[in-house]
N, C-alpha and C. Protein backbone atom coordinates (compact mmCIF):
# COMPACT_ATOMS: atom_id res chain seq x y z
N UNK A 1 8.61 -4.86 2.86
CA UNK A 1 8.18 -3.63 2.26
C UNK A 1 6.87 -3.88 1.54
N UNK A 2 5.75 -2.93 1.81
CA UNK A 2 4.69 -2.93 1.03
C UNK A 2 4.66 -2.20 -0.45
N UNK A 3 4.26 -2.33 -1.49
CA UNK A 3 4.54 -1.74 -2.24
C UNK A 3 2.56 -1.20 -3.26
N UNK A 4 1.81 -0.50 -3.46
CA UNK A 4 1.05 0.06 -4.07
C UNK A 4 1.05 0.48 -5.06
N UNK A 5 0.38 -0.37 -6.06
CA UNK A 5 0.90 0.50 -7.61
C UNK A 5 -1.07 0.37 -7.94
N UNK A 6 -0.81 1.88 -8.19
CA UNK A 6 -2.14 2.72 -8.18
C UNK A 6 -2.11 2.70 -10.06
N UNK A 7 -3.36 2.19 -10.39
CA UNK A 7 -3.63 2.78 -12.18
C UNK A 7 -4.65 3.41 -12.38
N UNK A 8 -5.07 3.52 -12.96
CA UNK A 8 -6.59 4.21 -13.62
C UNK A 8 -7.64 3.30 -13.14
N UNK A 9 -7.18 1.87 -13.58
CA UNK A 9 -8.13 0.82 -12.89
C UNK A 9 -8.53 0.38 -11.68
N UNK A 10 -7.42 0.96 -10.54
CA UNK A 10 -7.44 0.85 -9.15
C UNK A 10 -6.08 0.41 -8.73
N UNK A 11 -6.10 -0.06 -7.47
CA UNK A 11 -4.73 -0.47 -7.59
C UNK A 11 -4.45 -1.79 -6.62
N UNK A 12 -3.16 -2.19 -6.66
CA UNK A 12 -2.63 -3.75 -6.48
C UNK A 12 -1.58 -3.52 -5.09
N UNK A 13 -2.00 -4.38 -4.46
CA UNK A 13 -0.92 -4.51 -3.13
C UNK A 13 -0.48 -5.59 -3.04
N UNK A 14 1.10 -5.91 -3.21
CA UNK A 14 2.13 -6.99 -2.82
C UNK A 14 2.82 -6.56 -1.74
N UNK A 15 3.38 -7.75 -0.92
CA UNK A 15 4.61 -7.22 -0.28
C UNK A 15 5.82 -8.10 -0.78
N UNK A 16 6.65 -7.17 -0.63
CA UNK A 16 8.12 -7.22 -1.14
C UNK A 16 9.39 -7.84 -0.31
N UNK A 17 9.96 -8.73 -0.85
CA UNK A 17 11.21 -8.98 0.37
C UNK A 17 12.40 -7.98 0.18
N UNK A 18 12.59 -7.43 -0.95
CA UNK A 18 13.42 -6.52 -1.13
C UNK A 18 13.78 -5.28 0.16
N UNK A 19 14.83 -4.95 0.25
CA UNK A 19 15.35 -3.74 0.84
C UNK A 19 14.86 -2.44 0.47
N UNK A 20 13.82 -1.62 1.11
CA UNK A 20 13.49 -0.18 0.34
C UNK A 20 14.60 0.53 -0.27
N UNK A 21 15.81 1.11 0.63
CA UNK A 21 16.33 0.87 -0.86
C UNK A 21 17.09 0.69 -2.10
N UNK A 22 17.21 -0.76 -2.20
CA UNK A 22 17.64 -1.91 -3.21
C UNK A 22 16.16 -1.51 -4.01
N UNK A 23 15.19 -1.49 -3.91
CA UNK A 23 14.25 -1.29 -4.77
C UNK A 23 13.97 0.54 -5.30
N UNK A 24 14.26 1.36 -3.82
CA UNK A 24 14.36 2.42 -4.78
C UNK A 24 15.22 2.96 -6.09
N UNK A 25 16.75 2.35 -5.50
CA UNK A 25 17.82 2.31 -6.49
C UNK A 25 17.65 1.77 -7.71
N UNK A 26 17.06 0.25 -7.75
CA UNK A 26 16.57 -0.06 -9.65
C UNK A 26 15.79 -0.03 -9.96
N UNK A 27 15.06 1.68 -9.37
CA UNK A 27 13.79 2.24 -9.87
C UNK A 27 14.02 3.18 -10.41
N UNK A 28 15.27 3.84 -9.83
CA UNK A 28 16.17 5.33 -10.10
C UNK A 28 17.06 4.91 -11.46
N UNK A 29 17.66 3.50 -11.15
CA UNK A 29 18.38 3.19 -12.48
C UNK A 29 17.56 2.77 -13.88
N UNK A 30 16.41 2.15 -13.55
CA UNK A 30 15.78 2.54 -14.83
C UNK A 30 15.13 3.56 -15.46
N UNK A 31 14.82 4.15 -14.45
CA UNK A 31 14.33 5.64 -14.96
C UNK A 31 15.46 6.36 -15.77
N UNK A 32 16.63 6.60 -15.30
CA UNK A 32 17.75 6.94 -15.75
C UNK A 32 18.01 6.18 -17.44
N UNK A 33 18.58 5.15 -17.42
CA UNK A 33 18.38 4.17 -18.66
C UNK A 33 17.60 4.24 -19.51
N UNK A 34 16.09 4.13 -19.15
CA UNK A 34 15.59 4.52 -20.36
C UNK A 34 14.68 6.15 -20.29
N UNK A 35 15.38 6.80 -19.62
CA UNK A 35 15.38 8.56 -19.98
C UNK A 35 13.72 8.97 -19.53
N UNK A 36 13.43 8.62 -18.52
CA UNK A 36 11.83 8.93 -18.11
C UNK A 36 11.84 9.28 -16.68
N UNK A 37 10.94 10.49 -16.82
CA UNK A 37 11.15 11.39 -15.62
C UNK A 37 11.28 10.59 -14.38
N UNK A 38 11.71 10.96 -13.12
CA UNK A 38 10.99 10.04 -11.56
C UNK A 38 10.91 11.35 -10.94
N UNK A 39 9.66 11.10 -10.24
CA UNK A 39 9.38 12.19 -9.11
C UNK A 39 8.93 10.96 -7.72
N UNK A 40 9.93 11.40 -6.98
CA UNK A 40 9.92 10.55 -5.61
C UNK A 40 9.58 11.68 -4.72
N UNK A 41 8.48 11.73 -3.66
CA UNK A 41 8.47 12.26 -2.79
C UNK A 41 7.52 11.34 -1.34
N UNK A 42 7.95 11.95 0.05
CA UNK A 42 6.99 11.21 1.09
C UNK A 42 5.48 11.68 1.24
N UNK A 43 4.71 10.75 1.10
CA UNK A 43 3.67 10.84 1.20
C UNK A 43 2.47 10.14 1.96
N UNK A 44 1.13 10.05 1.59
CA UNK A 44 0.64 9.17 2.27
C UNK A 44 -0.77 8.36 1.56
N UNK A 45 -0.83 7.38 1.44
CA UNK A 45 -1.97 6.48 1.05
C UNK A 45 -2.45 5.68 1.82
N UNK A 46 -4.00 5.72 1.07
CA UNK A 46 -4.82 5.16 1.86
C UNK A 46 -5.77 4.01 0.94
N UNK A 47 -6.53 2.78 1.59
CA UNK A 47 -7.41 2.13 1.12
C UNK A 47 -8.32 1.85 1.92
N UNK A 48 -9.23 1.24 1.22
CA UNK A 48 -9.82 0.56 1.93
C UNK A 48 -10.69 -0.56 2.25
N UNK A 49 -11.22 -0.97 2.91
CA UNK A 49 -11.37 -2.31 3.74
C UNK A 49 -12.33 -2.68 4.55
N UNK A 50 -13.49 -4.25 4.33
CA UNK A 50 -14.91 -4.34 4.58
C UNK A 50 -14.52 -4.71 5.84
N UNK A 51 -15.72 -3.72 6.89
CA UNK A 51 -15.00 -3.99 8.46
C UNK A 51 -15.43 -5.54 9.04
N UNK A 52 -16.11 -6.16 7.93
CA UNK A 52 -15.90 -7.53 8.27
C UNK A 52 -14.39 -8.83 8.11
N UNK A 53 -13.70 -8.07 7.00
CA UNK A 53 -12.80 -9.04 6.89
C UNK A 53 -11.96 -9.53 8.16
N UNK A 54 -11.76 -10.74 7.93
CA UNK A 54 -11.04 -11.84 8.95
C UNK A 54 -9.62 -11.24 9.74
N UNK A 55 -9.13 -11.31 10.90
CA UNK A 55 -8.33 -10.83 11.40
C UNK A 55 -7.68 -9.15 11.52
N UNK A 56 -8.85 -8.91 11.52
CA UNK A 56 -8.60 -7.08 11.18
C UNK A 56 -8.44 -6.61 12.85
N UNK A 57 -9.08 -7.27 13.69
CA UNK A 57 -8.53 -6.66 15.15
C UNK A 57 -7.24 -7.63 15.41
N UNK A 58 -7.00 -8.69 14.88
CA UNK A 58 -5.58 -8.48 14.96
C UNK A 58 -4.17 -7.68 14.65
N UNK A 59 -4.72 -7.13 13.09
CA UNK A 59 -4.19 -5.37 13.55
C UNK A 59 -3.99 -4.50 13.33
N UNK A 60 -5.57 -4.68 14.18
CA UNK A 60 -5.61 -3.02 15.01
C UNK A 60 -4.76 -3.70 16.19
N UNK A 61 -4.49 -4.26 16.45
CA UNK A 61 -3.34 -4.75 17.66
C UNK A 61 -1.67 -3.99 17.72
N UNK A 62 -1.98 -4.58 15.97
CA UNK A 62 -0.23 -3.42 15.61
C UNK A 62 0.10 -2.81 15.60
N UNK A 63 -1.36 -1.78 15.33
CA UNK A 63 -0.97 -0.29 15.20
C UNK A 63 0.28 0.28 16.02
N UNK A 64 -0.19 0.30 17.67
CA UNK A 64 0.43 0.88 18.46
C UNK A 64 2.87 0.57 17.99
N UNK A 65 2.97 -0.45 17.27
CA UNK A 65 4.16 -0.77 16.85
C UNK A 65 5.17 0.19 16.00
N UNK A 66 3.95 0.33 15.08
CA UNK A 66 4.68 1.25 13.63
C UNK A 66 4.45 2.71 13.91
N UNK A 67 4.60 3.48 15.07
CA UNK A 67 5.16 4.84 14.90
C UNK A 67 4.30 5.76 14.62
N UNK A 68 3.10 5.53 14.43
CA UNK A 68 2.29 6.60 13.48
C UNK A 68 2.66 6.27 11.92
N UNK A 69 3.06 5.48 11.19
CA UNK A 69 3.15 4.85 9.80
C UNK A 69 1.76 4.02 9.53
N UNK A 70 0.85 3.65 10.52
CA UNK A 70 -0.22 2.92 9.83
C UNK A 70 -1.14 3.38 10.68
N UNK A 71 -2.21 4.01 10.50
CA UNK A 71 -3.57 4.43 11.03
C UNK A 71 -4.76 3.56 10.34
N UNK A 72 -6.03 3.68 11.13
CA UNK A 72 -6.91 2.85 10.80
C UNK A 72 -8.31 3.38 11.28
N UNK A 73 -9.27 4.26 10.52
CA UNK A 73 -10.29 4.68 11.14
C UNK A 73 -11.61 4.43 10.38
N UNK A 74 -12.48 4.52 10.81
CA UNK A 74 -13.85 4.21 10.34
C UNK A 74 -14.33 5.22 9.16
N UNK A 75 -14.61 4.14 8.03
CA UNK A 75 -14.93 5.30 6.72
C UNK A 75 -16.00 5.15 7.00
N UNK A 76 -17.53 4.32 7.18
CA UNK A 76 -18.65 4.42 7.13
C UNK A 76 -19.46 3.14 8.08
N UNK A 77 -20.15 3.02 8.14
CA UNK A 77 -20.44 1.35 8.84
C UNK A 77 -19.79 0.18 7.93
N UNK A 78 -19.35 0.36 6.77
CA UNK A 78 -19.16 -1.14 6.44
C UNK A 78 -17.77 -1.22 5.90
N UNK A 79 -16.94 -0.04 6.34
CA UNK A 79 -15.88 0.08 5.83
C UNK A 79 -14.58 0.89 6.88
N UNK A 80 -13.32 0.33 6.71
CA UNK A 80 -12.30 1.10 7.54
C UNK A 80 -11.43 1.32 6.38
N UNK A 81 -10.52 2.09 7.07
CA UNK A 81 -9.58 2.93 6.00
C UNK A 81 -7.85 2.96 7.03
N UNK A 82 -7.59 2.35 5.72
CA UNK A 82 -5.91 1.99 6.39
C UNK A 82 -5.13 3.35 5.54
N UNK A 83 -4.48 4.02 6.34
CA UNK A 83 -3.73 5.18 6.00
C UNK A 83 -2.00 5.11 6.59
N UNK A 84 -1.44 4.63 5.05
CA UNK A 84 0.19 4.50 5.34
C UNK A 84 1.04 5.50 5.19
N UNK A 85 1.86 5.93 5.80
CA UNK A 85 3.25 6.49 5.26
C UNK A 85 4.07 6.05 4.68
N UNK A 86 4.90 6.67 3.86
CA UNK A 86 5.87 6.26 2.59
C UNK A 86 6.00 7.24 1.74
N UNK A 87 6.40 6.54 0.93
CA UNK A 87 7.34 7.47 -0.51
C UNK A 87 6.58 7.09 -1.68
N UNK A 88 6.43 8.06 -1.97
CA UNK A 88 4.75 7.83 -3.52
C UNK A 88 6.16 8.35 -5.02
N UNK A 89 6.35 7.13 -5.89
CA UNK A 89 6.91 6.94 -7.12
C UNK A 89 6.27 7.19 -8.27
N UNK A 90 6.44 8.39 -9.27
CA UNK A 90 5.28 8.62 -10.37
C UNK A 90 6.68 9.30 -11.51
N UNK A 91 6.04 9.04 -12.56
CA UNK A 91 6.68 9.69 -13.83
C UNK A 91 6.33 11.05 -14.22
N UNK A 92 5.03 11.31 -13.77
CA UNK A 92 4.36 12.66 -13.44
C UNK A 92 3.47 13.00 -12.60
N UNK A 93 4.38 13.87 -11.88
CA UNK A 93 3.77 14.53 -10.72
C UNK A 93 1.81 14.89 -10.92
N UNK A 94 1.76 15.25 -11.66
CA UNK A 94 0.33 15.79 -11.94
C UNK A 94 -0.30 14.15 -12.51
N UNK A 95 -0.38 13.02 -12.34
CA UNK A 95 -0.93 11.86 -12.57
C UNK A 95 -1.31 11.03 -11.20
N UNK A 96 -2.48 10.60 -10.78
CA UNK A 96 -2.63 9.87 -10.07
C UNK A 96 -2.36 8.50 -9.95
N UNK A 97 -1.72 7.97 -11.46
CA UNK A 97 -1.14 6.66 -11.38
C UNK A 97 0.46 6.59 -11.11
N UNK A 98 0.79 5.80 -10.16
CA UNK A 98 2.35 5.12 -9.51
C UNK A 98 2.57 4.65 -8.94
N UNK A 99 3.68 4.22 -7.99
CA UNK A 99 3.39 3.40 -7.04
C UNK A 99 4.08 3.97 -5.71
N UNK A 100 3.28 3.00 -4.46
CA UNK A 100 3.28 3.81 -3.45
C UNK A 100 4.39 2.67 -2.46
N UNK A 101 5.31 3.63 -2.10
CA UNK A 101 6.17 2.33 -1.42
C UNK A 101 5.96 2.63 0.25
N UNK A 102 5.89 1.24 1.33
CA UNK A 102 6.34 1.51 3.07
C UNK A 102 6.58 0.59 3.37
N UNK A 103 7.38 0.76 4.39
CA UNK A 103 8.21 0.04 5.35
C UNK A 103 7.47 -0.29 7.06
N UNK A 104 7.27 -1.43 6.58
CA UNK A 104 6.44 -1.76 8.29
C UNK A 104 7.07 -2.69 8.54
N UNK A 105 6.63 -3.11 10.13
CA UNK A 105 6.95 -4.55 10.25
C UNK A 105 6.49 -5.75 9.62
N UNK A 106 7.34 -6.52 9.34
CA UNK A 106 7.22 -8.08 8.96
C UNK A 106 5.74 -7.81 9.17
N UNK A 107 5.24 -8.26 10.18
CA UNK A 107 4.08 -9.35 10.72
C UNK A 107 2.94 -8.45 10.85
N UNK A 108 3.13 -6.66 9.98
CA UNK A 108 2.07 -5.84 10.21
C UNK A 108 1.86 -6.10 8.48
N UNK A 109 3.10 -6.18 7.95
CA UNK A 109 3.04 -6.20 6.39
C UNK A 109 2.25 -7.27 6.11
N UNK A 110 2.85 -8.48 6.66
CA UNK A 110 1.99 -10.19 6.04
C UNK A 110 0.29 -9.69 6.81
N UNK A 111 -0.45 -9.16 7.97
CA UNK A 111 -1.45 -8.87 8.21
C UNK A 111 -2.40 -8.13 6.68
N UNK A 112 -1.25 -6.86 6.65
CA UNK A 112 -2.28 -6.17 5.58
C UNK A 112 -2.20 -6.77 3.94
N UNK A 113 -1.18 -7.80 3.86
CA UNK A 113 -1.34 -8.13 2.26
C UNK A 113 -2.51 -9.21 2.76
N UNK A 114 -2.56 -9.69 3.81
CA UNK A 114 -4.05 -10.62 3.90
C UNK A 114 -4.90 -10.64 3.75
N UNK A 115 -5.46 -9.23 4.52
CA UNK A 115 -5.96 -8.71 4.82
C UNK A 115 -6.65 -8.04 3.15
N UNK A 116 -6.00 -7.02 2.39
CA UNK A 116 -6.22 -7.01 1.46
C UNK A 116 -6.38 -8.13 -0.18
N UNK A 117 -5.78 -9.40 0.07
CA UNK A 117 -5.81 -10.33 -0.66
C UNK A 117 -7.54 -10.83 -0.59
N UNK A 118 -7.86 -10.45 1.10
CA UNK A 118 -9.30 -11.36 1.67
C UNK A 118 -10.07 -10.68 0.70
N UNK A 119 -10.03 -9.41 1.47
CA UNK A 119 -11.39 -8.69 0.74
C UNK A 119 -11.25 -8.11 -0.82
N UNK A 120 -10.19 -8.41 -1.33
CA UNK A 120 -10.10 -8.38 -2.73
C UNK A 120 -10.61 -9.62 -3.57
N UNK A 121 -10.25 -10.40 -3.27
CA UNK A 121 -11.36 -11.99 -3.65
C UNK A 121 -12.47 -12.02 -3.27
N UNK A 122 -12.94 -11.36 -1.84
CA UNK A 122 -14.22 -11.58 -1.58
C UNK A 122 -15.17 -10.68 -2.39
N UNK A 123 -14.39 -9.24 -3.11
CA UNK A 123 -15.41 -8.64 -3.70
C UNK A 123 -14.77 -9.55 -5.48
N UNK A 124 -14.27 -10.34 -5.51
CA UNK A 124 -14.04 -11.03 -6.72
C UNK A 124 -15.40 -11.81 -7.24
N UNK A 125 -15.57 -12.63 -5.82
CA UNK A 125 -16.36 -13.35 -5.80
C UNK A 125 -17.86 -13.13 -5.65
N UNK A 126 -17.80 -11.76 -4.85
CA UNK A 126 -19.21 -11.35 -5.17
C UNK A 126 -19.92 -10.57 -6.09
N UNK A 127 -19.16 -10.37 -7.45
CA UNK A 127 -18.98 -9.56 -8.89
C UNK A 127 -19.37 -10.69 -9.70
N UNK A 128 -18.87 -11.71 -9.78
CA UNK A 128 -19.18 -13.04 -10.39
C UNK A 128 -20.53 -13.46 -10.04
């Protein structure tokens, strides 16, 4: 499971070994516990990504796997844009910060946390 947690500051992509949902459930139970709204609904997010980083036509290889759950199209010359399906988690609906949960395959998931790990260090490194 991929998981997206969007802030004010931008946002962070892990993937998860957890069960979607084993993780939606002690998301629902803490919300519950300590008395704070959840608004779960399906949705869709997107990022994006320097069309140079390393192994990116490996996949675009995958696409064709996941169903229409992961698209991938050209934002500008130096950039593509990965667009997931899933279930977007927020305390308020009217806030752009929460987190964004999907379910892909294994080996499309370990691609895009790479994938995003690359070019998240690489613009680390070119800020420094």
């Amino acid at each position: 499971m991929l998981k997206l947690t969007y802030t004010e500051n931008g946002f962070h992509l892990e993937r998860l070994s957890q069960s979607l949902e084993e993780w939606v459930n002690i998301r629902v139970m803490l919300a519950l516990r300590s008395a704070t709204p959840l608004y779960v609904e399906p949705s869709t997010a997107a990022f994006l990504l320097p069309i140079d980083v390393p192994y990116l036509t490996d996949l675009e290889k995958l696409i064709e796997k996941e169903n229409g759950f992961l698209e991938l199209s050209m934002s500008d010359e130096e950039t593509v844009e990965v667009s997931l399906q899933g279930t977007w988690i927020t305390s308020d609906p009217e806030d752009e910060e929460g987190v964004f949960i999907c379910l892909l395959s294994d080996r499309t998931e370990f691609f895009l946390e790479k994938l995003w790990q690359e070019a998240h260090l690489g613009a680390f490194v070119v800020n420094e």
